[in-house]
PDB file of N, CA and C in Angstrom:
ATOM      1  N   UNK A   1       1.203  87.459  35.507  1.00  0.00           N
ATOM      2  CA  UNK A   1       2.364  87.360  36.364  1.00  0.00           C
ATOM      3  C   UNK A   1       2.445  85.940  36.927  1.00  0.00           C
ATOM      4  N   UNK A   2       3.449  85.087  36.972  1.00  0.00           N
ATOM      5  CA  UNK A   2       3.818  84.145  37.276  1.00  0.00           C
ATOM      6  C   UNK A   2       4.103  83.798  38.415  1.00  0.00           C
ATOM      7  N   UNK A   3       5.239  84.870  38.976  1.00  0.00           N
ATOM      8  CA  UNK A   3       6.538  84.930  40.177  1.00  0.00           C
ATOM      9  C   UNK A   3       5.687  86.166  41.132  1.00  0.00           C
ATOM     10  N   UNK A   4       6.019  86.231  42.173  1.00  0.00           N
ATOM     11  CA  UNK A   4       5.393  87.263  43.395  1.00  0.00           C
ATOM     12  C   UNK A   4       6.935  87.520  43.686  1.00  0.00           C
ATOM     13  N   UNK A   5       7.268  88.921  44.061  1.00  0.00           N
ATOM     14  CA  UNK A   5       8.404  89.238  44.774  1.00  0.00           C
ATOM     15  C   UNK A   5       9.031  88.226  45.881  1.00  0.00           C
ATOM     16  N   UNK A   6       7.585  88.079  46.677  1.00  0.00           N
ATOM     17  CA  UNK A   6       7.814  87.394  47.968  1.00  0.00           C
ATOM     18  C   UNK A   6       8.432  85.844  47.870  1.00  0.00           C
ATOM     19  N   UNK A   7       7.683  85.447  46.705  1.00  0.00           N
ATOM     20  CA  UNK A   7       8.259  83.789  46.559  1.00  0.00           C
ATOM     21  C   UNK A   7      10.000  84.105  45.558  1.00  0.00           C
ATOM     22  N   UNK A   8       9.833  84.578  45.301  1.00  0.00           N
ATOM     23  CA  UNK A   8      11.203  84.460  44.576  1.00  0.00           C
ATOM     24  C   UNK A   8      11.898  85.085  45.498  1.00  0.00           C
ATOM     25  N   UNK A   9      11.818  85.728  46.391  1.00  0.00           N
ATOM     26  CA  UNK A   9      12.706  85.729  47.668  1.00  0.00           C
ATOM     27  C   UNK A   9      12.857  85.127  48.471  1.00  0.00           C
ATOM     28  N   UNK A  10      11.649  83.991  48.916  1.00  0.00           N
ATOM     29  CA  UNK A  10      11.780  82.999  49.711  1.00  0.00           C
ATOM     30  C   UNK A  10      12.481  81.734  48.908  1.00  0.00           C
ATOM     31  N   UNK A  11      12.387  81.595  47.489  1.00  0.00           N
ATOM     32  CA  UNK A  11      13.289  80.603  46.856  1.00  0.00           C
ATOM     33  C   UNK A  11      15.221  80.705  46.913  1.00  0.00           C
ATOM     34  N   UNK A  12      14.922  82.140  46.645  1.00  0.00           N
ATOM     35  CA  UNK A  12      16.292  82.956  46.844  1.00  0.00           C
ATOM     36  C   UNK A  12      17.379  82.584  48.261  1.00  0.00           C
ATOM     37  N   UNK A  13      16.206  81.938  49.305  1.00  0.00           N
ATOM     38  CA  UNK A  13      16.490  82.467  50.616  1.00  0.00           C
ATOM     39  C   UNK A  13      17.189  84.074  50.991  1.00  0.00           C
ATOM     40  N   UNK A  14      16.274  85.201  50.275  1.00  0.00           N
ATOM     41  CA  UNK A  14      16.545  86.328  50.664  1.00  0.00           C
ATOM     42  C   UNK A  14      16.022  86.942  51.267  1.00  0.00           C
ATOM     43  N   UNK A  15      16.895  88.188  52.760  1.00  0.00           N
ATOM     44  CA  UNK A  15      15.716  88.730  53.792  1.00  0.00           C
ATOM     45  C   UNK A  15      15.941  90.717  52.963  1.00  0.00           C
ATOM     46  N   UNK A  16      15.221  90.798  54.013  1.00  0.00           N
ATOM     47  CA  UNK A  16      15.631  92.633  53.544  1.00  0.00           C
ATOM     48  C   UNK A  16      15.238  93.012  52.000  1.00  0.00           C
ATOM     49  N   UNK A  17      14.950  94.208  51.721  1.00  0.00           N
ATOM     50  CA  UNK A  17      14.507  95.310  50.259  1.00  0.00           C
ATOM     51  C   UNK A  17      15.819  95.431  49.852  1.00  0.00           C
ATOM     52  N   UNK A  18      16.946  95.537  49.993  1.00  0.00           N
ATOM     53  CA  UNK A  18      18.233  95.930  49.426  1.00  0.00           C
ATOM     54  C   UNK A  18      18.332  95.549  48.121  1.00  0.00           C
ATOM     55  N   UNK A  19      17.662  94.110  47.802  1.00  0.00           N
ATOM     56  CA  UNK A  19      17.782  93.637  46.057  1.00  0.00           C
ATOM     57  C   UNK A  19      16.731  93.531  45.481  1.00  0.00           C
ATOM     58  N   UNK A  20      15.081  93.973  45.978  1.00  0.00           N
ATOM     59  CA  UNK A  20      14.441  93.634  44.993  1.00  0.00           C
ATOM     60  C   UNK A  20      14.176  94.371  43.367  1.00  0.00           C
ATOM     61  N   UNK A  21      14.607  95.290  43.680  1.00  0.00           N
ATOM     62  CA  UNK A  21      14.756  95.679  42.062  1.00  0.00           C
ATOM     63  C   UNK A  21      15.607  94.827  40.950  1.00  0.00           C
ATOM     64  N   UNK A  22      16.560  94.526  41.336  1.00  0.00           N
ATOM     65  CA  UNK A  22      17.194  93.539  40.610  1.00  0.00           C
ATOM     66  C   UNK A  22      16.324  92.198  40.815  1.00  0.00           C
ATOM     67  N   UNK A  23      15.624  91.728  41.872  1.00  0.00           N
ATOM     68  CA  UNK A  23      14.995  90.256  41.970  1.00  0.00           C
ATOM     69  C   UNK A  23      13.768  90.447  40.973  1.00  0.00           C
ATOM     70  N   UNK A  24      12.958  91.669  40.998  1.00  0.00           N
ATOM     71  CA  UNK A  24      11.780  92.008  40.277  1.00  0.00           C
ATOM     72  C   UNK A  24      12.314  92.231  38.634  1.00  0.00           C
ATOM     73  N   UNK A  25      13.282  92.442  37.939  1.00  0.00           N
ATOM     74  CA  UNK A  25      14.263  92.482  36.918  1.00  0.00           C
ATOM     75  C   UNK A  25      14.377  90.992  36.743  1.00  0.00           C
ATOM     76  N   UNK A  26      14.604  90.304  37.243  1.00  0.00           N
ATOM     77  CA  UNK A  26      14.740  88.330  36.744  1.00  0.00           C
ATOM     78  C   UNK A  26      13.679  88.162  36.766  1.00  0.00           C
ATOM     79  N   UNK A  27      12.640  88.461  37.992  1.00  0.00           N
ATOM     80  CA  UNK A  27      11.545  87.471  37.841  1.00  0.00           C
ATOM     81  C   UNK A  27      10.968  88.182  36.263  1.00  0.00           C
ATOM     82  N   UNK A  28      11.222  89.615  36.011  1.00  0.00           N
ATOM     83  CA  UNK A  28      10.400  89.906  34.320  1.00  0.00           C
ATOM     84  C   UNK A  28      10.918  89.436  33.275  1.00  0.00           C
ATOM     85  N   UNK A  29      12.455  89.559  33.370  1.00  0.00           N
ATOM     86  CA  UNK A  29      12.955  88.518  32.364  1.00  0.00           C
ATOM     87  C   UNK A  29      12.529  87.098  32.176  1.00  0.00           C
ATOM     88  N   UNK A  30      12.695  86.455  33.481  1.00  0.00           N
ATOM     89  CA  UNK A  30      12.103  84.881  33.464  1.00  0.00           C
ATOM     90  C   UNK A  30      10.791  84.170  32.885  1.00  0.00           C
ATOM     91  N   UNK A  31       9.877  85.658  32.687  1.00  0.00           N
ATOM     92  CA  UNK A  31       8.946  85.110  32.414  1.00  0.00           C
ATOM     93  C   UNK A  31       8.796  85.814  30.981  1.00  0.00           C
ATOM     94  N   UNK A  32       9.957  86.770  30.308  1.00  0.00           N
ATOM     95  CA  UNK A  32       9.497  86.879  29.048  1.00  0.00           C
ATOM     96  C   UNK A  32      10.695  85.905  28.391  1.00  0.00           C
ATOM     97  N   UNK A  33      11.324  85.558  29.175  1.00  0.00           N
ATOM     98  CA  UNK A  33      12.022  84.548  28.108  1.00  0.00           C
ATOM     99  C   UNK A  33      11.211  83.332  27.841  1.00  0.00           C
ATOM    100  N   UNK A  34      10.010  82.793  29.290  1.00  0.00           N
ATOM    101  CA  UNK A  34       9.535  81.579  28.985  1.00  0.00           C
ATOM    102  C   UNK A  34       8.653  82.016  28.006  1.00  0.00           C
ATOM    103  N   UNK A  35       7.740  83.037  28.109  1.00  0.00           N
ATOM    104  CA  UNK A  35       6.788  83.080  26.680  1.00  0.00           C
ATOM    105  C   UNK A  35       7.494  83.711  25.654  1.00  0.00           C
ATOM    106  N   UNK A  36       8.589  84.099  25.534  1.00  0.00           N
ATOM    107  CA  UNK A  36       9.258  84.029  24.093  1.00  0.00           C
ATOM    108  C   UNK A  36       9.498  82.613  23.789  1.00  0.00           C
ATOM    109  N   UNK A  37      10.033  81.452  24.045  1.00  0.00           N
ATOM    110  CA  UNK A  37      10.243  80.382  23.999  1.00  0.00           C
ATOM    111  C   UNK A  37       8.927  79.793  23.557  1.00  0.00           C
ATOM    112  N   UNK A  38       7.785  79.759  24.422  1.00  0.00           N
ATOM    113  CA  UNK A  38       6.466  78.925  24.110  1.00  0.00           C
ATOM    114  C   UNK A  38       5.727  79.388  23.783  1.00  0.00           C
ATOM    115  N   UNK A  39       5.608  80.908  23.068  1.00  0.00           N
ATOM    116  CA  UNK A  39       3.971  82.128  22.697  1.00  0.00           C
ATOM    117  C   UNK A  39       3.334  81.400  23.377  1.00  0.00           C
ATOM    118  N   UNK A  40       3.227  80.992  24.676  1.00  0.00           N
ATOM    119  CA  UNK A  40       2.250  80.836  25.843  1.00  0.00           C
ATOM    120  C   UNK A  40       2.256  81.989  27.107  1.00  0.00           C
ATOM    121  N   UNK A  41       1.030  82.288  27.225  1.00  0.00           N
ATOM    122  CA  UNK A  41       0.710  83.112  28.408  1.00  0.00           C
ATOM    123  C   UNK A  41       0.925  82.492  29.080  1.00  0.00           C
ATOM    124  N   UNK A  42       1.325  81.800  30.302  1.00  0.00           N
ATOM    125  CA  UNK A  42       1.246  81.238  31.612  1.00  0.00           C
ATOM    126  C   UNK A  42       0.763  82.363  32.687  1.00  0.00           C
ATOM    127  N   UNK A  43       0.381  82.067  33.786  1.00  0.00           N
ATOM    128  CA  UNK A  43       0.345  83.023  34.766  1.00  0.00           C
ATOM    129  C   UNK A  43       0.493  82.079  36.407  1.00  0.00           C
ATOM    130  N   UNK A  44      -0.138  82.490  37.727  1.00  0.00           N
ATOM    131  CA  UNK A  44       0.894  81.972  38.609  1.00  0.00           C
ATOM    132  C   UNK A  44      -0.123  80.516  38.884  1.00  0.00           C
ATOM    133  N   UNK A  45      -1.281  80.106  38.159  1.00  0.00           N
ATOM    134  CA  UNK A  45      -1.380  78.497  38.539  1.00  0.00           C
ATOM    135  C   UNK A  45      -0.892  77.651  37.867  1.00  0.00           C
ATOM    136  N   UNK A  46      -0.169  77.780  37.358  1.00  0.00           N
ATOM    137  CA  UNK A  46       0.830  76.734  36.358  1.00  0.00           C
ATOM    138  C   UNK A  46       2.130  76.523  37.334  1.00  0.00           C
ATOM    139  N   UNK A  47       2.458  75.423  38.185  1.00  0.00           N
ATOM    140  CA  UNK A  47       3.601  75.292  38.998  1.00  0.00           C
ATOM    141  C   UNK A  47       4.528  74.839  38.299  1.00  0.00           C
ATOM    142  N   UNK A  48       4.194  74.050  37.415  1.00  0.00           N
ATOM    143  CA  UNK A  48       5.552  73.725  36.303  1.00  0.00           C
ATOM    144  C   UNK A  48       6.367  75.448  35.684  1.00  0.00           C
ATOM    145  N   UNK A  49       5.251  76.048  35.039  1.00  0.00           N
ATOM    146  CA  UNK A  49       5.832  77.336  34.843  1.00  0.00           C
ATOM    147  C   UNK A  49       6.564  78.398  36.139  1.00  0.00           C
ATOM    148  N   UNK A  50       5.784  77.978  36.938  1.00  0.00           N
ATOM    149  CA  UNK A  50       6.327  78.842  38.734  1.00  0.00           C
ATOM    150  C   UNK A  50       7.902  78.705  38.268  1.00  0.00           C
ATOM    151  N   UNK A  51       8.170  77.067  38.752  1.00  0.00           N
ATOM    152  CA  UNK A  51       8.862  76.329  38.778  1.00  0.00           C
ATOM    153  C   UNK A  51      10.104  76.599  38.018  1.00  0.00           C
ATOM    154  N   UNK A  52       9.961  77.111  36.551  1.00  0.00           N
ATOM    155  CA  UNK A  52      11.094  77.027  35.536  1.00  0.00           C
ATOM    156  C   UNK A  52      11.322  78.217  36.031  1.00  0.00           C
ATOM    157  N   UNK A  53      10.793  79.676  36.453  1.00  0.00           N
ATOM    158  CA  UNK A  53      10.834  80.583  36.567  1.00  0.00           C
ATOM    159  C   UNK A  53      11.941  81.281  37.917  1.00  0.00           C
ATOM    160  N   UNK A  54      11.343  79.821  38.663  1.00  0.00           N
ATOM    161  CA  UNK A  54      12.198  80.123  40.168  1.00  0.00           C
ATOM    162  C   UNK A  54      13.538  79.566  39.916  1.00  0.00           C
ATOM    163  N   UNK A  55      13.388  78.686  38.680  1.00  0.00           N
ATOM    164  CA  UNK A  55      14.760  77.903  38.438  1.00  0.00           C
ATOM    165  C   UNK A  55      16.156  78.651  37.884  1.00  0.00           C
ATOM    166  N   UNK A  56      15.267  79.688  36.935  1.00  0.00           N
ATOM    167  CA  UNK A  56      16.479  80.669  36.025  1.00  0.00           C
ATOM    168  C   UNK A  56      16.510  81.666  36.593  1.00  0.00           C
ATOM    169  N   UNK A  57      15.763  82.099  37.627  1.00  0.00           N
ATOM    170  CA  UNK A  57      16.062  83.442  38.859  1.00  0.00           C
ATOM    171  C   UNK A  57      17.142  83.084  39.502  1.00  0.00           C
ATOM    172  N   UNK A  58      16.672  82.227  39.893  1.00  0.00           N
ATOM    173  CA  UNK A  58      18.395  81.489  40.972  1.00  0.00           C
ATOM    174  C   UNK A  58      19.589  81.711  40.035  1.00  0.00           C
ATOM    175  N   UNK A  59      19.661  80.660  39.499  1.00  0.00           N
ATOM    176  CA  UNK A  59      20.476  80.411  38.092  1.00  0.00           C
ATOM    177  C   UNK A  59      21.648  82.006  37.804  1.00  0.00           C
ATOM    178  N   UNK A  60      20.714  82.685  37.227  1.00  0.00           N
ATOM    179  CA  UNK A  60      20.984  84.213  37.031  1.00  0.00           C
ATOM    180  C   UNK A  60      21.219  84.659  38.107  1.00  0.00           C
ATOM    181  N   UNK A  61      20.597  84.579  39.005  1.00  0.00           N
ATOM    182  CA  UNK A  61      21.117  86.015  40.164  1.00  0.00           C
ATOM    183  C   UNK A  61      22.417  85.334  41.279  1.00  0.00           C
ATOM    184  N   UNK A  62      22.534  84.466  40.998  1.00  0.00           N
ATOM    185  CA  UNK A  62      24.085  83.396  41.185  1.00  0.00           C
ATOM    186  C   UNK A  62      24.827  83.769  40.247  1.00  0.00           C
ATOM    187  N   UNK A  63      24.518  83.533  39.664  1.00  0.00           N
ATOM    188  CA  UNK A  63      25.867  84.200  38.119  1.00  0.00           C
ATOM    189  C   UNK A  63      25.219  85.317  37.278  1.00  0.00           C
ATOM    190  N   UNK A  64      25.118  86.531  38.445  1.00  0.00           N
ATOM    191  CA  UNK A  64      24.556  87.767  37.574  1.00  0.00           C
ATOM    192  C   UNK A  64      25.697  88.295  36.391  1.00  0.00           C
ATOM    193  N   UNK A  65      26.827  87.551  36.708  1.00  0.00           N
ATOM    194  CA  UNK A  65      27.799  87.986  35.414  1.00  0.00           C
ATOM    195  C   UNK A  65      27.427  88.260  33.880  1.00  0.00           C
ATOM    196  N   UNK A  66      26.832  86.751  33.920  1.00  0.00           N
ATOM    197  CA  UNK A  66      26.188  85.492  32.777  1.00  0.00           C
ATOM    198  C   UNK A  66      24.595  86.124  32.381  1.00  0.00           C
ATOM    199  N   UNK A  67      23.968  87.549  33.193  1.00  0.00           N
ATOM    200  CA  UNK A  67      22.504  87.742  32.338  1.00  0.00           C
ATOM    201  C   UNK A  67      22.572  87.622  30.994  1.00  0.00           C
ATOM    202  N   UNK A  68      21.311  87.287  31.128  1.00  0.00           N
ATOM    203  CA  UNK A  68      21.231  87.500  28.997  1.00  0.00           C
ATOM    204  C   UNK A  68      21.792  85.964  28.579  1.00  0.00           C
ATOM    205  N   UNK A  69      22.451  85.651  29.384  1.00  0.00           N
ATOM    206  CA  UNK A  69      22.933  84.238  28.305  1.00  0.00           C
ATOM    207  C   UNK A  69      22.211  82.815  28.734  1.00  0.00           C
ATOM    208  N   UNK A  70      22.531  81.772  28.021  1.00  0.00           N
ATOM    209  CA  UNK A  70      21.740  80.802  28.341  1.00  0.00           C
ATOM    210  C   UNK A  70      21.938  80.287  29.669  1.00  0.00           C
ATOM    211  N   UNK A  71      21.250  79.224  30.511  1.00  0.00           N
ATOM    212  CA  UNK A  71      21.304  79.085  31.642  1.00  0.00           C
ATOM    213  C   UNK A  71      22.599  78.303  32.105  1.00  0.00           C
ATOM    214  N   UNK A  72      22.973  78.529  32.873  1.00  0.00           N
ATOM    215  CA  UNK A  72      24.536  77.495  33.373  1.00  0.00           C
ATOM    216  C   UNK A  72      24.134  76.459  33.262  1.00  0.00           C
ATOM    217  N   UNK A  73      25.559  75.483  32.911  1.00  0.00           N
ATOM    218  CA  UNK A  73      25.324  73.923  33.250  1.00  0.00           C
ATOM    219  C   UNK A  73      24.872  73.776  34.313  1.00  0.00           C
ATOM    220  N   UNK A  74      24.814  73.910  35.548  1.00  0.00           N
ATOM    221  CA  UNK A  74      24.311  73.432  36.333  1.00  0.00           C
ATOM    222  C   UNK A  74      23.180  73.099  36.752  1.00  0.00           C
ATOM    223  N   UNK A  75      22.035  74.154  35.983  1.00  0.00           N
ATOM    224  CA  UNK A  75      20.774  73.960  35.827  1.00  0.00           C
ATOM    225  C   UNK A  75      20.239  73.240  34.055  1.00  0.00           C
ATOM    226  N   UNK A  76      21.386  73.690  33.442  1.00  0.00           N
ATOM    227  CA  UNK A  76      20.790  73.542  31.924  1.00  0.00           C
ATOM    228  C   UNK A  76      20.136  72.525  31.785  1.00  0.00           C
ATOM    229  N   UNK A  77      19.955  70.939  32.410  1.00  0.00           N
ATOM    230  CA  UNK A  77      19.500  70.232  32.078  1.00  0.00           C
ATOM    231  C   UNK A  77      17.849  70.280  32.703  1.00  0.00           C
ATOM    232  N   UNK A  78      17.937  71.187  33.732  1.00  0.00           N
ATOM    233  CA  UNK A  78      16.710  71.388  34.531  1.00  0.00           C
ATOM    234  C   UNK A  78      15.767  72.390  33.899  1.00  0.00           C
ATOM    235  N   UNK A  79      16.400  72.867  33.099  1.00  0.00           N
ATOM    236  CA  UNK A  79      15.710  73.974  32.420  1.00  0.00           C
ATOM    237  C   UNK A  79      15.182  73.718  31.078  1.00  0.00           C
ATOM    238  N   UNK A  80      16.108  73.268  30.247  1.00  0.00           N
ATOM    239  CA  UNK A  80      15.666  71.863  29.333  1.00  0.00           C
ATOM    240  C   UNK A  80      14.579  71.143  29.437  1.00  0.00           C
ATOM    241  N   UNK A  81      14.335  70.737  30.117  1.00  0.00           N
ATOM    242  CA  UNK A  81      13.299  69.201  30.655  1.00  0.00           C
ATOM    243  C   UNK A  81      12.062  70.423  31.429  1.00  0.00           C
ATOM    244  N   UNK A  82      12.221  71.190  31.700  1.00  0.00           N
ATOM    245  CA  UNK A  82      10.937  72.130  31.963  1.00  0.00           C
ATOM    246  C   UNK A  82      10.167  72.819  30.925  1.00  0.00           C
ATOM    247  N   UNK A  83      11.461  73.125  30.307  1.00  0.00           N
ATOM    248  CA  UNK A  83      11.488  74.319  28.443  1.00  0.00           C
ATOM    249  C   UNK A  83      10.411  72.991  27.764  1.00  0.00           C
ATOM    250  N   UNK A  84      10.914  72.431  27.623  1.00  0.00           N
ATOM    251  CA  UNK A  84      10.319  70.695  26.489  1.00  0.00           C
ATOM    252  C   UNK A  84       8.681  70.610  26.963  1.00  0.00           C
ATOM    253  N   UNK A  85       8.618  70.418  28.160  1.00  0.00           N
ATOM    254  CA  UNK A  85       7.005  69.943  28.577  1.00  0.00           C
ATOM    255  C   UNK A  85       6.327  71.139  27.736  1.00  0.00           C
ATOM    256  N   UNK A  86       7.047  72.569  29.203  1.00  0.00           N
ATOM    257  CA  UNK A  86       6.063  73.799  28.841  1.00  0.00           C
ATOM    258  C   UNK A  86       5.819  74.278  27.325  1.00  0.00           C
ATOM    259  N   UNK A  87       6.492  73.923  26.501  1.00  0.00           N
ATOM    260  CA  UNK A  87       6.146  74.035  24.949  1.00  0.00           C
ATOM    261  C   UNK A  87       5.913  73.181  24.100  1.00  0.00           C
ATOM    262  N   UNK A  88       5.597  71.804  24.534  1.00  0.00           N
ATOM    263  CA  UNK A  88       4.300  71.352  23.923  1.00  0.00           C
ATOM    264  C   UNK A  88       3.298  70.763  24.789  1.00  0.00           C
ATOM    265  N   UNK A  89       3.256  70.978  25.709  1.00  0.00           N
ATOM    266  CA  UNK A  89       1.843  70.386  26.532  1.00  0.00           C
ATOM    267  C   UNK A  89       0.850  71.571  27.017  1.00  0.00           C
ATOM    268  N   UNK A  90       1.296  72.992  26.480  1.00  0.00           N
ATOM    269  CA  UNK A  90       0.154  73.729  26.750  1.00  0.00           C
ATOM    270  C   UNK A  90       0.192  74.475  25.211  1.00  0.00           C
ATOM    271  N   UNK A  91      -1.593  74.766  25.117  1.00  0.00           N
ATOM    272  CA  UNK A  91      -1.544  75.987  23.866  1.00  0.00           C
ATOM    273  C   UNK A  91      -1.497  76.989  24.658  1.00  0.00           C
ATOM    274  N   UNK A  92      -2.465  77.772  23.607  1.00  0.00           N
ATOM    275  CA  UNK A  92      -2.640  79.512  23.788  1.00  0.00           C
ATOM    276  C   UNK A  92      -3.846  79.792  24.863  1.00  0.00           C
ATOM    277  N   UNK A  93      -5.031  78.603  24.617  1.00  0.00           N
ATOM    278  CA  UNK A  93      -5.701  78.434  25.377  1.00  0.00           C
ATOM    279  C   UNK A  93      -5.692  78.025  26.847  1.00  0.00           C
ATOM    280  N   UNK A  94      -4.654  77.435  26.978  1.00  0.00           N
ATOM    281  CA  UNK A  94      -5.033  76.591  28.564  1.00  0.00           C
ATOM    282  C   UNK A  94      -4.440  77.940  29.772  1.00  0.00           C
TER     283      UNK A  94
END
């Protein structure tokens, strides 16, 4: 596990239980899209990985219209330049 409920709600700036089923729903997506992307395990000491994770939670749960699809321009380039490192600067090992 990468994401904690709690931090992706504090990234969110969200108070109250009313959404975490849907917040706990991105943060699982977020992190099987990053290891579909890199067949890398990451887990939560990798802050670059935190990082991309807290990036496409936002992303998505701002434009929950848009799940499933690639990330908005607004982040795409941020997500890009995270996607690039995290799949070639770690193997299977690290």
């Amino acid at each position: 596990m990468i994401l904690t409920l709690e931090e992706a709600k504090t990234w969110l700036r969200i108070d109250g239980e009313d959404e975490d089923s849907l917040i706990e729903m991105l943060i699982g997506a977020a992190e099987t899209y990053l290891h579909n992307a890199t067949e890398v395990e990451f887990d939560s000491t990798n802050q670059l990985a935190k990082l991309f994770c807290l990036v496409l939670c936002a992303d998505w749960y701002e434009n929950r219209d848009l799940i499933g699809q690639q990330p908005s321009d607004k982040v795409r380039f941020t997500v890009q330049s995270i996607m690039a490192q995290l799949q070639h600067a770690y193997t299977e090992e690290e």
